[in-house]
N, C-alpha and C. Protein backbone atom coordinates (compact mmCIF):
# COMPACT_ATOMS: atom_id res chain seq x y z
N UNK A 1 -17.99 -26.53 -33.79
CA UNK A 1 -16.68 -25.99 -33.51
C UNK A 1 -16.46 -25.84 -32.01
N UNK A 2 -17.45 -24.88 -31.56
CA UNK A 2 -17.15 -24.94 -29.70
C UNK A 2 -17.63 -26.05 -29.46
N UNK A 3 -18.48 -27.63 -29.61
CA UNK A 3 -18.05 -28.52 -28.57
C UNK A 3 -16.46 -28.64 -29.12
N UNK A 4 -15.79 -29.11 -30.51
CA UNK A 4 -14.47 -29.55 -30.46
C UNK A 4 -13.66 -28.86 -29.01
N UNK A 5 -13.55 -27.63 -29.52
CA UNK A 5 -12.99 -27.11 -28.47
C UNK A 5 -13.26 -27.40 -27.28
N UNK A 6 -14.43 -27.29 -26.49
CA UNK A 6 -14.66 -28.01 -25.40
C UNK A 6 -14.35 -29.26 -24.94
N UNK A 7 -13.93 -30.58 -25.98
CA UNK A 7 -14.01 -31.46 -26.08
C UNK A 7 -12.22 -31.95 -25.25
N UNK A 8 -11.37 -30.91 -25.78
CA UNK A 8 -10.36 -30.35 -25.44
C UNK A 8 -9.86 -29.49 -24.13
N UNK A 9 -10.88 -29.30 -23.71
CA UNK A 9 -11.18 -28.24 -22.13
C UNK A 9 -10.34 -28.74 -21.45
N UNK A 10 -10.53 -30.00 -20.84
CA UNK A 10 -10.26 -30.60 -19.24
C UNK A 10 -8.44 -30.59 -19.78
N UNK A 11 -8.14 -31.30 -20.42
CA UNK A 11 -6.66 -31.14 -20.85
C UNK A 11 -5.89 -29.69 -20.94
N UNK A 12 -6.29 -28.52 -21.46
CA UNK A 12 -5.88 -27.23 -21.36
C UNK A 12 -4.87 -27.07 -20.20
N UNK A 13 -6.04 -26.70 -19.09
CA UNK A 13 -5.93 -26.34 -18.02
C UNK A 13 -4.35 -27.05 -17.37
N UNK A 14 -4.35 -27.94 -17.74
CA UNK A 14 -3.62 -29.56 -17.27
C UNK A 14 -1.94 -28.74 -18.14
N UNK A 15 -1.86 -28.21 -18.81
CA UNK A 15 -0.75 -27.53 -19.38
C UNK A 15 -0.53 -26.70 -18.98
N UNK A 16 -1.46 -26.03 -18.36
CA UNK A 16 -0.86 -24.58 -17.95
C UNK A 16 -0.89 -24.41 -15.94
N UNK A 17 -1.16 -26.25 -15.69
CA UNK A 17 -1.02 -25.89 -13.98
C UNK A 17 0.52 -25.80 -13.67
N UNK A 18 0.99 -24.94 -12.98
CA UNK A 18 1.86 -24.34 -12.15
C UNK A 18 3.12 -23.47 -13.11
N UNK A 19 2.57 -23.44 -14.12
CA UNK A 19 3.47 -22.38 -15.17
C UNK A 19 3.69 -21.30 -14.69
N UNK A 20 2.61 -20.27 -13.56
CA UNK A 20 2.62 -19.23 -13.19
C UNK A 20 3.99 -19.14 -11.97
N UNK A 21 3.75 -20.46 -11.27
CA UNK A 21 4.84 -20.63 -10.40
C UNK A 21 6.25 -20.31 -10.88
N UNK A 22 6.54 -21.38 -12.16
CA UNK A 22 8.29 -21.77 -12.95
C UNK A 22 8.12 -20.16 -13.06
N UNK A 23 7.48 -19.65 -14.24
CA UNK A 23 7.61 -18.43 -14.90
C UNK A 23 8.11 -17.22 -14.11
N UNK A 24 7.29 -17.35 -12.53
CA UNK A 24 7.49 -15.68 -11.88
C UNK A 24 9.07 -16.52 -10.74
N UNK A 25 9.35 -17.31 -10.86
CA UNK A 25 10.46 -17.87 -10.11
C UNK A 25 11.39 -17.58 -10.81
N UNK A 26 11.42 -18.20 -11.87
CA UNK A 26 12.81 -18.04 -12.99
C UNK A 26 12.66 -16.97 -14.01
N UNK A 27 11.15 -15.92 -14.15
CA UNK A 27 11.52 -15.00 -14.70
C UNK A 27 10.25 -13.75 -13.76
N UNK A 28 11.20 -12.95 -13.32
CA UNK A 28 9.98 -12.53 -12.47
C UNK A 28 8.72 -11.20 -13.43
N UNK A 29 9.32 -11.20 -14.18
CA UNK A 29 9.15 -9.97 -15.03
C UNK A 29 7.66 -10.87 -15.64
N UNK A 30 7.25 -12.22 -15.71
CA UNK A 30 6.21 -13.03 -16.36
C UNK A 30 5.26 -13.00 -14.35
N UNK A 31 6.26 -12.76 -13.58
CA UNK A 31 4.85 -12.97 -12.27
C UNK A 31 3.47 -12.05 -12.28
N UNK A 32 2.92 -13.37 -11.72
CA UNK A 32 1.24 -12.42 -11.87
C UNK A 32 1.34 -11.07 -11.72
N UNK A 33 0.84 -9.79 -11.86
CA UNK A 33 1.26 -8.88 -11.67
C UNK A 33 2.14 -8.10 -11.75
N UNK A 34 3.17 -8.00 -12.61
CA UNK A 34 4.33 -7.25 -12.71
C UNK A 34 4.14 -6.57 -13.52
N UNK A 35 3.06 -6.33 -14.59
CA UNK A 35 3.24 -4.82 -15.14
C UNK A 35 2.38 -3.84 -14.12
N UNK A 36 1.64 -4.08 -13.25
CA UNK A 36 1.11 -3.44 -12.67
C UNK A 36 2.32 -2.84 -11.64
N UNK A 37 2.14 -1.49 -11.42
CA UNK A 37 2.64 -0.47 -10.26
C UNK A 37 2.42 -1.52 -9.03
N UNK A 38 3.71 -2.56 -8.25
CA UNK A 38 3.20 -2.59 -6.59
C UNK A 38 4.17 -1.51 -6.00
N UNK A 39 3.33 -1.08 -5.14
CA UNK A 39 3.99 0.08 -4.13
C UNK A 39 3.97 -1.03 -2.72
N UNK A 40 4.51 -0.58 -1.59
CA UNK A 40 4.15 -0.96 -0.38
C UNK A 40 4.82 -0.05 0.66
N UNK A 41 4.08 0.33 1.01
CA UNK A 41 2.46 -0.52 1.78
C UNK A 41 1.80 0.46 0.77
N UNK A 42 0.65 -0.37 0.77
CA UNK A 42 -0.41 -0.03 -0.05
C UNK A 42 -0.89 1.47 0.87
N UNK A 43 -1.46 2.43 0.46
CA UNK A 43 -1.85 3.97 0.41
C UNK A 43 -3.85 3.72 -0.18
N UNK A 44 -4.62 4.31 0.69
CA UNK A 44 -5.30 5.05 0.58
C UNK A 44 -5.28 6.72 1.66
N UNK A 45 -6.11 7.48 0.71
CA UNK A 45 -6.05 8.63 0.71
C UNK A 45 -7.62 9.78 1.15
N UNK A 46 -7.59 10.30 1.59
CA UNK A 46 -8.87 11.12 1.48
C UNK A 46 -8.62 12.53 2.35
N UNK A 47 -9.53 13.28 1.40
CA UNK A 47 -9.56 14.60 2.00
C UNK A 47 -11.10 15.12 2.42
N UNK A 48 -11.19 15.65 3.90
CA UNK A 48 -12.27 15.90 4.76
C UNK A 48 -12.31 17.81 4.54
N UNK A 49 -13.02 17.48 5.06
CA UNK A 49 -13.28 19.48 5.45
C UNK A 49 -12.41 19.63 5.94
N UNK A 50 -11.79 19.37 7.19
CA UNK A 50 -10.95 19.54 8.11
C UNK A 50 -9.37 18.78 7.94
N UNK A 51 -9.15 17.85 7.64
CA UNK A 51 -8.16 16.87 7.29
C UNK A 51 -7.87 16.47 6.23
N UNK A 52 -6.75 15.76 6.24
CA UNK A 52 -6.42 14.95 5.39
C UNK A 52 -6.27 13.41 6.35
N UNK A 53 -6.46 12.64 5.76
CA UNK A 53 -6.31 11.01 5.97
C UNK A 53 -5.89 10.11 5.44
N UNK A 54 -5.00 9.71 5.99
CA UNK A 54 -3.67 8.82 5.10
C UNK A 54 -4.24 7.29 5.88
N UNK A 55 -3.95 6.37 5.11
CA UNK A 55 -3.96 4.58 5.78
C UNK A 55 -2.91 3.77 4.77
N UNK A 56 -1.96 3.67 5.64
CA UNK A 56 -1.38 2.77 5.27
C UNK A 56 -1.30 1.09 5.84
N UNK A 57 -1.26 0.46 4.78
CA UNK A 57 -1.94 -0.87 5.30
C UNK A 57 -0.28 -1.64 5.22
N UNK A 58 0.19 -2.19 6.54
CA UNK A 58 1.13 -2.72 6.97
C UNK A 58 1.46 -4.04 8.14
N UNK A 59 0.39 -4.58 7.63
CA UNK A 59 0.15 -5.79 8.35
C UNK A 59 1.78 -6.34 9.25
N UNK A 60 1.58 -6.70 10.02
CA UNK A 60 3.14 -7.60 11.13
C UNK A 60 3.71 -6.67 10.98
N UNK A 61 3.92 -5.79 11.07
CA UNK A 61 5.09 -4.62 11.51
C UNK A 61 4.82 -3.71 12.85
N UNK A 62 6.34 -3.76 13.35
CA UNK A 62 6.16 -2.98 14.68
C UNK A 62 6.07 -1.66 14.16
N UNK A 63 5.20 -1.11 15.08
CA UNK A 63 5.11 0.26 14.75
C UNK A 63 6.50 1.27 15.41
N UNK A 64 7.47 0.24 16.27
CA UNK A 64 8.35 1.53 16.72
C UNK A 64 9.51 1.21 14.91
N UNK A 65 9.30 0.45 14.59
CA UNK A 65 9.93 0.74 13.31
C UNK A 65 9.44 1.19 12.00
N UNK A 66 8.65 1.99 12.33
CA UNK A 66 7.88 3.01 11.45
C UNK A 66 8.24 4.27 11.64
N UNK A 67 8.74 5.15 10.62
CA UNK A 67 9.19 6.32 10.79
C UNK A 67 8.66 7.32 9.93
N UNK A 68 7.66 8.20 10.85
CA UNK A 68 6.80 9.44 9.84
C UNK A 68 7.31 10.37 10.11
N UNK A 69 7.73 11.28 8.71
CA UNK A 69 8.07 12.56 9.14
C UNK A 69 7.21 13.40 8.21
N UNK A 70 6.68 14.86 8.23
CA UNK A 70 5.79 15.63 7.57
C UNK A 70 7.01 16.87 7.40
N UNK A 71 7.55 17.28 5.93
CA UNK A 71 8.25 18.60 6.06
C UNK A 71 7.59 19.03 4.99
N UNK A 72 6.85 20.44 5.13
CA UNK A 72 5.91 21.23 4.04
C UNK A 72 4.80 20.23 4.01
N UNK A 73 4.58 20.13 2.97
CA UNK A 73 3.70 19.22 2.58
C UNK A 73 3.96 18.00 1.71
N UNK A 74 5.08 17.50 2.28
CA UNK A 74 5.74 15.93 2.14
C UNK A 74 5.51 14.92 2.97
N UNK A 75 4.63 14.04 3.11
CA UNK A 75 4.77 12.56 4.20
C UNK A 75 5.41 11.78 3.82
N UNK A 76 6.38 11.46 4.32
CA UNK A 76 7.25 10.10 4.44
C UNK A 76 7.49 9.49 5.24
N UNK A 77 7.09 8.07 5.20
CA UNK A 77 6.63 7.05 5.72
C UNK A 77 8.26 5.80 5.62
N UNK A 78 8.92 5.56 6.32
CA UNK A 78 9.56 4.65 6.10
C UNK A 78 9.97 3.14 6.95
N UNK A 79 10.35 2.05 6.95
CA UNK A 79 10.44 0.78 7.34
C UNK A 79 11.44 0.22 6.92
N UNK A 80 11.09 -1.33 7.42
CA UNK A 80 11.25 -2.67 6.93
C UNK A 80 10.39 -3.41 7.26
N UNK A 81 10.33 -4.23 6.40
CA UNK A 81 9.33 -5.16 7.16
C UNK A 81 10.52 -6.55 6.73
N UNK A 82 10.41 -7.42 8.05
CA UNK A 82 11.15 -8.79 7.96
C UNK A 82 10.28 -9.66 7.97
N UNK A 83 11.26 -10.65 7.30
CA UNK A 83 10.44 -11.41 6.97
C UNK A 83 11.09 -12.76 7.98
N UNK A 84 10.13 -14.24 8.77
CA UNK A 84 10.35 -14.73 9.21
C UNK A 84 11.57 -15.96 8.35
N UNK A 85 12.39 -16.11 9.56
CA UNK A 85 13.54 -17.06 8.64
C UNK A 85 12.95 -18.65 8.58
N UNK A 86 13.49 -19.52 7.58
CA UNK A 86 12.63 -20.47 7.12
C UNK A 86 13.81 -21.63 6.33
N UNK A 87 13.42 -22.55 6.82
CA UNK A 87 13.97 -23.96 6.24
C UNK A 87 15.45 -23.76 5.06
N UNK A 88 16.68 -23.65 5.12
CA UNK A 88 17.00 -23.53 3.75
C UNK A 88 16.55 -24.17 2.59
N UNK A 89 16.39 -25.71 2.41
CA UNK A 89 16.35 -26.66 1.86
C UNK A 89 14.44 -27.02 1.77
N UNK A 90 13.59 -25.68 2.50
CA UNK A 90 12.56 -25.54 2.08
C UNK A 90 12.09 -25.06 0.88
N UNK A 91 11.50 -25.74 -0.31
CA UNK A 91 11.06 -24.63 -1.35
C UNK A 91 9.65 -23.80 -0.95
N UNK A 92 10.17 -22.69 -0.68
CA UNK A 92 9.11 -21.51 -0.66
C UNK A 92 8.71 -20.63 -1.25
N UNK A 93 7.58 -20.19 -1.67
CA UNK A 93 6.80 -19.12 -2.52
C UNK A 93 6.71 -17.98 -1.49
N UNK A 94 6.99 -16.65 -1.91
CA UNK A 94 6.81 -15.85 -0.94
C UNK A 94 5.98 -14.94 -1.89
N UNK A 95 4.67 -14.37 -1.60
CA UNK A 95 3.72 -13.10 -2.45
C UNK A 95 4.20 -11.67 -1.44
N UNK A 96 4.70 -12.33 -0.58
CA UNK A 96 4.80 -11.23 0.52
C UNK A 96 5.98 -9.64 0.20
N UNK A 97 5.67 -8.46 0.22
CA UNK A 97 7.04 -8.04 -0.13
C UNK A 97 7.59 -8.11 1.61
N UNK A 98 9.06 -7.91 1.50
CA UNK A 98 9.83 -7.63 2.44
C UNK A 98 11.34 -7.12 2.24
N UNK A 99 11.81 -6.38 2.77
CA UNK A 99 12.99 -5.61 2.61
C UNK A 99 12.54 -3.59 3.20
N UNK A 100 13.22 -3.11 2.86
CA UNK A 100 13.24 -1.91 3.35
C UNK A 100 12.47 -0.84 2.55
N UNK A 101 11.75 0.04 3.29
CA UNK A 101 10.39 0.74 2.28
C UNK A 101 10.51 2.40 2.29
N UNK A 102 10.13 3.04 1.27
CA UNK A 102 9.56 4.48 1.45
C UNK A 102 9.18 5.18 0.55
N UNK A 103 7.62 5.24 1.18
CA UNK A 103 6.94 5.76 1.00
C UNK A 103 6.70 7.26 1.21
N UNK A 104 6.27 8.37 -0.01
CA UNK A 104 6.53 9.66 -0.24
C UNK A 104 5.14 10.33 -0.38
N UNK A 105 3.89 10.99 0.35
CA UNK A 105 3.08 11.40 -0.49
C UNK A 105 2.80 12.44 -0.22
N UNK A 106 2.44 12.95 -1.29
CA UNK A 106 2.42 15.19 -1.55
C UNK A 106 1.40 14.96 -1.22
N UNK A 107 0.42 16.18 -0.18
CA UNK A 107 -0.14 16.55 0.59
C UNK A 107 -0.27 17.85 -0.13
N UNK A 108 -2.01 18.77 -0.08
CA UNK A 108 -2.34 19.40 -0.22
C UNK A 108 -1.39 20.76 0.25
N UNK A 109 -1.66 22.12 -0.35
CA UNK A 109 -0.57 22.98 0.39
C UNK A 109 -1.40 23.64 1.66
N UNK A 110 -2.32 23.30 1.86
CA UNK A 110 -3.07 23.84 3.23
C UNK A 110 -3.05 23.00 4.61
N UNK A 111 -2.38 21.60 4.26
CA UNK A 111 -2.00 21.24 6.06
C UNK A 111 -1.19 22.16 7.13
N UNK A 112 -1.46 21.63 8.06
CA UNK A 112 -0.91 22.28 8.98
C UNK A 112 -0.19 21.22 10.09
N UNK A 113 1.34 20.89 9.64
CA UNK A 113 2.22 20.03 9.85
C UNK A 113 2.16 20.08 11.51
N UNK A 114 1.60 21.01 12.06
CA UNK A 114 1.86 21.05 13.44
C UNK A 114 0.96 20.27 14.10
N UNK A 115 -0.27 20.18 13.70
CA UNK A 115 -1.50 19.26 13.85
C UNK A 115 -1.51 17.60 13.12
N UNK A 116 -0.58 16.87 13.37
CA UNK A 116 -0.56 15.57 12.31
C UNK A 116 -0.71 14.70 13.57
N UNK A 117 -1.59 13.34 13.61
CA UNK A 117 -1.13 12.72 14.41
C UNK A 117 -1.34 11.32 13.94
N UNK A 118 -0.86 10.18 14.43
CA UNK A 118 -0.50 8.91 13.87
C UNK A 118 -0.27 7.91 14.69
N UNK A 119 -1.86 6.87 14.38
CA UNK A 119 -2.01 5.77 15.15
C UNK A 119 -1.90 4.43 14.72
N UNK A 120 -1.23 3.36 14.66
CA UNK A 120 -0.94 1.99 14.46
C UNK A 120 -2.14 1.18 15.12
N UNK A 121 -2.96 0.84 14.70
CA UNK A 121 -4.00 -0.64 14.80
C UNK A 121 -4.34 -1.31 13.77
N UNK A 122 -4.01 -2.57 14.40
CA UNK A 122 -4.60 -4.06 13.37
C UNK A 122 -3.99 -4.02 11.77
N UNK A 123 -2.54 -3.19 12.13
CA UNK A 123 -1.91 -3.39 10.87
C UNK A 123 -2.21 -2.35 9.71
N UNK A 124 -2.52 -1.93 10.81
CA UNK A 124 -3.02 -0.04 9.33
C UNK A 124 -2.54 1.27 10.18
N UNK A 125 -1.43 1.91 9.43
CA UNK A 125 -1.22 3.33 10.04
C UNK A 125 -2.17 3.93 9.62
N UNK A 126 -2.86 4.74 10.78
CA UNK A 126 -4.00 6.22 10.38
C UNK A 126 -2.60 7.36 10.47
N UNK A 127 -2.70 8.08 9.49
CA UNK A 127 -2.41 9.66 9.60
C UNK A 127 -3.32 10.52 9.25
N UNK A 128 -3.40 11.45 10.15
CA UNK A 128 -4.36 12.79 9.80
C UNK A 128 -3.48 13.78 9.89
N UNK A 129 -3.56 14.79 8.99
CA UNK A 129 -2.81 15.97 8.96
C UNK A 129 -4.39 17.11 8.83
N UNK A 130 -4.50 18.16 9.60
CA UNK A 130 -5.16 18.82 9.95
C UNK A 130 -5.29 19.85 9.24
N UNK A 131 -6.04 20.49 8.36
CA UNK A 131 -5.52 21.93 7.38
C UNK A 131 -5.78 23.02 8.50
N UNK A 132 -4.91 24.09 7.93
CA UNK A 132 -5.02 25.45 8.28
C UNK A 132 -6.17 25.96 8.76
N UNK A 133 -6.08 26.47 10.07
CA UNK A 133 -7.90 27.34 10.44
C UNK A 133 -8.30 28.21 9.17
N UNK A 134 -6.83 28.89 8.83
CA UNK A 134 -7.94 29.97 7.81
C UNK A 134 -7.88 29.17 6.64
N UNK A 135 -7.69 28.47 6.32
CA UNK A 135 -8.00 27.77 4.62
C UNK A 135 -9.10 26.63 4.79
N UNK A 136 -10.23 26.96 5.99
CA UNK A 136 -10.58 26.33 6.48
C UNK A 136 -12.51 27.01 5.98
N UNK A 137 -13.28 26.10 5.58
CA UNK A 137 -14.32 27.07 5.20
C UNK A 137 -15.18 27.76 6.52
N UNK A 138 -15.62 28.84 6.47
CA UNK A 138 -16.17 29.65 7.38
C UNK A 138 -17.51 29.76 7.00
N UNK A 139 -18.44 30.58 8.05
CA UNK A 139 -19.68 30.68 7.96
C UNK A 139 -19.96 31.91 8.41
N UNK A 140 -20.20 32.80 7.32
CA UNK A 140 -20.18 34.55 7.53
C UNK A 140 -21.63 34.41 8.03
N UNK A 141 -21.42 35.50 8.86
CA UNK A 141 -23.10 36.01 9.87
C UNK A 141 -23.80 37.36 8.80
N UNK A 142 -24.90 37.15 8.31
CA UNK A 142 -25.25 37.92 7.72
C UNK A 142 -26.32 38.71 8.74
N UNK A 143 -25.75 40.52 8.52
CA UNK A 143 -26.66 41.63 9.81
C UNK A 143 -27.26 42.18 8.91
N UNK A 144 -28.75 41.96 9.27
CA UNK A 144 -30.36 42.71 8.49
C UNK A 144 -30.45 44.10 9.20
């Protein structure tokens, strides 16, 4: 039974080359990936003793068109990213997103919005938001 099937292999494949293309072109809801959540820019996250640490990954974008604001413990992150103009009468695949973005993420209630700061390299925003001195762990002196 599996050689038949095998026997059948090399032809398969041969039916299903560039289906992924027609399908997410003329129906985008069939493109690789579309039941999955895309956000952009992509978000990682982490929390330090001292901080919080945000990276947002935003490859070709100027950073003066990046706009962070921190109110309470809300980051919002917003853009565009453009996209380069291109041939009309070119057929092009684009995986890329582009158009206008924002990004929202709740933050612990112990930052301390006054301490945030935010650096652009090689296509990744760093944010650090700094927590509170006193929500901050301490080291009691014990007297013998």
């Amino acid at each position: 039974m599996i050689s038949n099937m095998m026997r059948f292999g090399p032809s398969i494949p041969a039916l299903f080359e560039g289906l992924d293309e027609v399908l997410s072109t003329d129906y985008p809801a069939f493109a690789p990936g579309a039941g999955r959540l895309r956000a952009y820019p992509q978000v990682n996250m982490g929390v330090t003793e001292n901080s919080v640490e945000i990276y947002l990954f935003a490859p070709g974008m100027d950073p003066a068109e990046l706009d962070v604001s921190l109110e309470k413990n809300l980051l919002s992150v917003t853009g565009e990213r453009k996209l380069e103009a291109v041939d009309e009468q070119a057929t092009v695949r684009r995986e890329r997103f582009a158009g206008k973005f924002k990004r929202v993420i709740t933050l612990p209630e112990d930052v301390d919005p006054g301490k945030t700061e935010a650096v652009y390299r090689d296509g990744v925003l760093h944010i650090s938001v700094a927590k509170r001195e006193e929500t901050q762990p301490r080291k009691i002196q014990i007297n013998a």
